[in-house]
Protein backbone atom coordinates (compact mmCIF):
# COMPACT_ATOMS: atom_id res chain seq x y z
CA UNK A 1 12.78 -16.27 -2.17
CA UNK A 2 12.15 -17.00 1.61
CA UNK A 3 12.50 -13.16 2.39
CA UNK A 4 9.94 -12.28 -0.09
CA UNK A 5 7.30 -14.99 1.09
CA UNK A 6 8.35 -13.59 4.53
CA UNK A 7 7.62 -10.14 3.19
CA UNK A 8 4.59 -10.82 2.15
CA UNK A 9 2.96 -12.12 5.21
CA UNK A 10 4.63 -9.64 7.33
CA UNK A 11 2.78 -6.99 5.01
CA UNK A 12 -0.59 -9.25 4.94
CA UNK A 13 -0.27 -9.79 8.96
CA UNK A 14 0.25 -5.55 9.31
CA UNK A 15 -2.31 -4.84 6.77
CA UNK A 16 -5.09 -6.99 8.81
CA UNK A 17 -3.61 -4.81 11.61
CA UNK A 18 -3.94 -1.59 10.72
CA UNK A 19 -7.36 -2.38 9.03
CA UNK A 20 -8.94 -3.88 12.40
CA UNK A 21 -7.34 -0.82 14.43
CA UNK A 22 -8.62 1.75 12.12
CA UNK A 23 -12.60 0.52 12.51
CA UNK A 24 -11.63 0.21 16.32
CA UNK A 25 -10.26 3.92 17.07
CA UNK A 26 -6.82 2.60 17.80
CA UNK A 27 -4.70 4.15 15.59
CA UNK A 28 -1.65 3.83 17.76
CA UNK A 29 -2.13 0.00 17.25
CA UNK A 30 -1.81 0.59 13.42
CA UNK A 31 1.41 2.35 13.40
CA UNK A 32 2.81 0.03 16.10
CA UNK A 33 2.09 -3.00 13.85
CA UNK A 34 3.36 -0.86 10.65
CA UNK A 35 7.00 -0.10 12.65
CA UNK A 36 7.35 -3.70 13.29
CA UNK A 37 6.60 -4.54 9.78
CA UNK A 38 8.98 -2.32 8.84
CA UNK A 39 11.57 -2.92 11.63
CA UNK A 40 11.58 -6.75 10.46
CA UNK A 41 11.91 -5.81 6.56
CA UNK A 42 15.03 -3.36 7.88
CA UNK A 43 16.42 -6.80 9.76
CA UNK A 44 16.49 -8.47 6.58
CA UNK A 45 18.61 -5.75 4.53
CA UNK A 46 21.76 -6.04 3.42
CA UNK A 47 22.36 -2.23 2.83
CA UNK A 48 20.46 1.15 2.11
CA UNK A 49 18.37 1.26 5.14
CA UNK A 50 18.14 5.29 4.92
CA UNK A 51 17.20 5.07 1.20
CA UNK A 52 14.79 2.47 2.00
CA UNK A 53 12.82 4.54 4.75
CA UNK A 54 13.01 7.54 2.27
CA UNK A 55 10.75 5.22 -0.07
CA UNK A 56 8.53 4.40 3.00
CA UNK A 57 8.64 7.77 4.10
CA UNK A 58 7.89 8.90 0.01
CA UNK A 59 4.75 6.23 0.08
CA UNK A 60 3.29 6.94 3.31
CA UNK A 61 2.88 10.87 2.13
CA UNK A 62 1.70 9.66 -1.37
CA UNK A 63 -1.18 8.02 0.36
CA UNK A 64 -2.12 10.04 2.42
CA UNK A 65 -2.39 12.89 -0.58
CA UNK A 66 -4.19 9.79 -2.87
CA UNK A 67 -6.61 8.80 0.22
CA UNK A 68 -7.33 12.23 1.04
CA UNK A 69 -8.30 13.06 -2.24
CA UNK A 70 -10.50 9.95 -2.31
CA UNK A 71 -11.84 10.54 1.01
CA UNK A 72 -12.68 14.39 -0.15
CA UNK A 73 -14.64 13.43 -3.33
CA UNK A 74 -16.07 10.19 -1.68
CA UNK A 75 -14.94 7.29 -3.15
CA UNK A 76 -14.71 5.72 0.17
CA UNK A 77 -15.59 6.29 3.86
CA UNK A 78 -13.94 5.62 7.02
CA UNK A 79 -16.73 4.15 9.85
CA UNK A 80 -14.81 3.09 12.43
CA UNK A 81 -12.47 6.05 13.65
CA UNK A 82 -12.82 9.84 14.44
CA UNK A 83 -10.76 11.77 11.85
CA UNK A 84 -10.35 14.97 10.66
CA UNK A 85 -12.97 15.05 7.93
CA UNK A 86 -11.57 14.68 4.07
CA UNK A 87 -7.78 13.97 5.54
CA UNK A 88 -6.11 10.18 5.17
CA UNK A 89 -5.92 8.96 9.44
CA UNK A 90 -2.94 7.85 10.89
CA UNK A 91 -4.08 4.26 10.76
CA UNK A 92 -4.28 4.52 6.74
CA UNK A 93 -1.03 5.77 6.55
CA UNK A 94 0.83 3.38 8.59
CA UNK A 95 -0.58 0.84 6.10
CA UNK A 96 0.66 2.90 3.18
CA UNK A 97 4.00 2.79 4.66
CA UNK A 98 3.52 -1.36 5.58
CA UNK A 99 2.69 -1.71 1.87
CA UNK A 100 5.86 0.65 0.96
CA UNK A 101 8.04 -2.73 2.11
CA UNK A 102 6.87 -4.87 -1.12
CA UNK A 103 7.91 -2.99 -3.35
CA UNK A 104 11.66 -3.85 -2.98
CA UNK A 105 10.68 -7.07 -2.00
CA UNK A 106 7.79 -9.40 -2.61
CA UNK A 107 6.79 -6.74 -5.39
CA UNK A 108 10.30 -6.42 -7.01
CA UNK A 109 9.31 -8.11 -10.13
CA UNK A 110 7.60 -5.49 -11.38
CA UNK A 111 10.50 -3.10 -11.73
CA UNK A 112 10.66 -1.79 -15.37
CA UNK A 113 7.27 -3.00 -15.95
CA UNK A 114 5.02 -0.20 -15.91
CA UNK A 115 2.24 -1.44 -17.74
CA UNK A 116 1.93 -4.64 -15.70
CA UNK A 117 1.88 -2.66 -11.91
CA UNK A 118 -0.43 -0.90 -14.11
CA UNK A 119 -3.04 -3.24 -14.24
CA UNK A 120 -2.23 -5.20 -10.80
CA UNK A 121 -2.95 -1.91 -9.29
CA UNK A 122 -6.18 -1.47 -10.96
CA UNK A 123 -7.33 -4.69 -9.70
CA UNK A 124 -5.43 -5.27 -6.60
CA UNK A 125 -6.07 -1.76 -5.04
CA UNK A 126 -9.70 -1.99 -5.42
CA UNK A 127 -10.33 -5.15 -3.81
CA UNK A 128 -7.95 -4.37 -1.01
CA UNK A 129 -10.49 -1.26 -0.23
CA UNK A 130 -13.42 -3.72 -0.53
CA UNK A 131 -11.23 -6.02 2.15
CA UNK A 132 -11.03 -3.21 4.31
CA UNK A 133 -15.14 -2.35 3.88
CA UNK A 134 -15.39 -6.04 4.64
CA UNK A 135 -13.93 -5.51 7.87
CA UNK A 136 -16.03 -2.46 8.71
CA UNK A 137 -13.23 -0.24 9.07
CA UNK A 138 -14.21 1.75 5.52
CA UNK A 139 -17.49 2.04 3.51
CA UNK A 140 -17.43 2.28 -0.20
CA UNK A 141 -19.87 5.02 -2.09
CA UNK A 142 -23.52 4.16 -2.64
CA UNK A 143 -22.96 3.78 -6.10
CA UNK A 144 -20.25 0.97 -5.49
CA UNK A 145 -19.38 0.93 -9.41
CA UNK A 146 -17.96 4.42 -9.10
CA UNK A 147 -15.44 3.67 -6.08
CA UNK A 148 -14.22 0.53 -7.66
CA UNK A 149 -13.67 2.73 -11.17
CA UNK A 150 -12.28 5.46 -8.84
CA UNK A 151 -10.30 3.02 -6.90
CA UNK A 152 -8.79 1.01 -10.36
CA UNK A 153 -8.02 4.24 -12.29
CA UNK A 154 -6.07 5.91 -8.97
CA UNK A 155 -4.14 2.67 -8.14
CA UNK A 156 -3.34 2.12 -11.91
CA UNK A 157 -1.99 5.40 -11.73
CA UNK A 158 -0.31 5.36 -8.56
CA UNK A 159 1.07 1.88 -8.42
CA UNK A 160 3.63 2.65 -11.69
CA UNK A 161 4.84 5.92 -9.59
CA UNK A 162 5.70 3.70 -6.82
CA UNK A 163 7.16 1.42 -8.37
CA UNK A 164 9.69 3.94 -10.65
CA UNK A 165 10.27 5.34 -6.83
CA UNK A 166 11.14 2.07 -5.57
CA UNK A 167 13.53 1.12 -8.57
CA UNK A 168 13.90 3.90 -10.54
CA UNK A 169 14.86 3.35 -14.21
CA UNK A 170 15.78 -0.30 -13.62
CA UNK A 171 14.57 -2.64 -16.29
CA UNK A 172 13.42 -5.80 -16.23
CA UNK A 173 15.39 -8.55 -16.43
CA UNK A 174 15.70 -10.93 -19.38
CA UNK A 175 15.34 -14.45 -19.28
CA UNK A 176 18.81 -16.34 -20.26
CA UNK A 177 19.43 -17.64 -23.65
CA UNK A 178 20.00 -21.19 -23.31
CA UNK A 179 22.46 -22.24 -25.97
């Protein structure tokens, strides 16, 4: 249980990271703070390390294809750094990767349950975009009902995938029978 609380804020501390280097133009900030997220989650391992920075490796390019195509038809906009227009910046994808350490960890209750990442990624994903507007580093459409919709339908989508990645066919486990 400690390691998960421990994941958790590692992710939370990166996350706030990555954000605040984003709307600053210091991308190299952002991936520095994702590595030692990631470099403390690898610490705390007791096996698998390669297959475990395949999954990172696996989220970090499935965000940047999910932010790019939200970038490229607008859902959100990035204020604070130069980028190459319509493609997901460095800074986004080193929290993709960050995030990619839950899901073995403080996330790992949802393996099997596809319905409930489901709908934690439909409200979780949006309001961690609206954090991240908060902050200035992004800037959600004009019509803020669409990029919330957009936002809950993609991570409802994508937060399932990610999880199957992360677990594969596992299921979930039952609660003992007391006698």
């Amino acid at each position: 249980m400690i390691r998960k609380i421990v994941n958790l804020a590692l992710f939370d501390v990166g996350w706030t990271f990555c954000v605040l280097s984003g709307k600053h133009d210091r991308p190299w900030l952002a991936v520095a703070a994702a590595v030692a997220v990631v470099g403390a989650n690898l610490c705390m391992l007791d096996g698998k390390r390669w297959e475990y920075l395949r999954l990172l490796g696996l989220v970090a390019a499935i965000g940047f294809c999910v932010d790019s195509a939200n970038l490229f038809i607008g859902v959100f906009a990035l204020t604070g750094s130069p980028h190459v227009p319509y493609l997901c910046p460095l800074w986004l994808v080193a929290l993709w990767a960050a995030f990619g350490t839950t899901l073995r960890s403080s996330l790992s209750w949802l393996a099997g349950r596809y319905w409930l990442s489901a709908l934690l990624g439909a409200v979780a994903g949006p309001v961690s975009y609206a954090g991240g507007a908060g902050l200035g580093a992004a800037a959600l459409a004009p019509n803020r009902v669409f990029s919330i919709a957009a936002l809950a339908v993609t991570w409802a989508l994508v937060m399932p995938l990610l999880v199957w990645l992360a677990h594969g066919r596992e299921a979930p486990r039952a609660p003992k029978e007391v006698p």
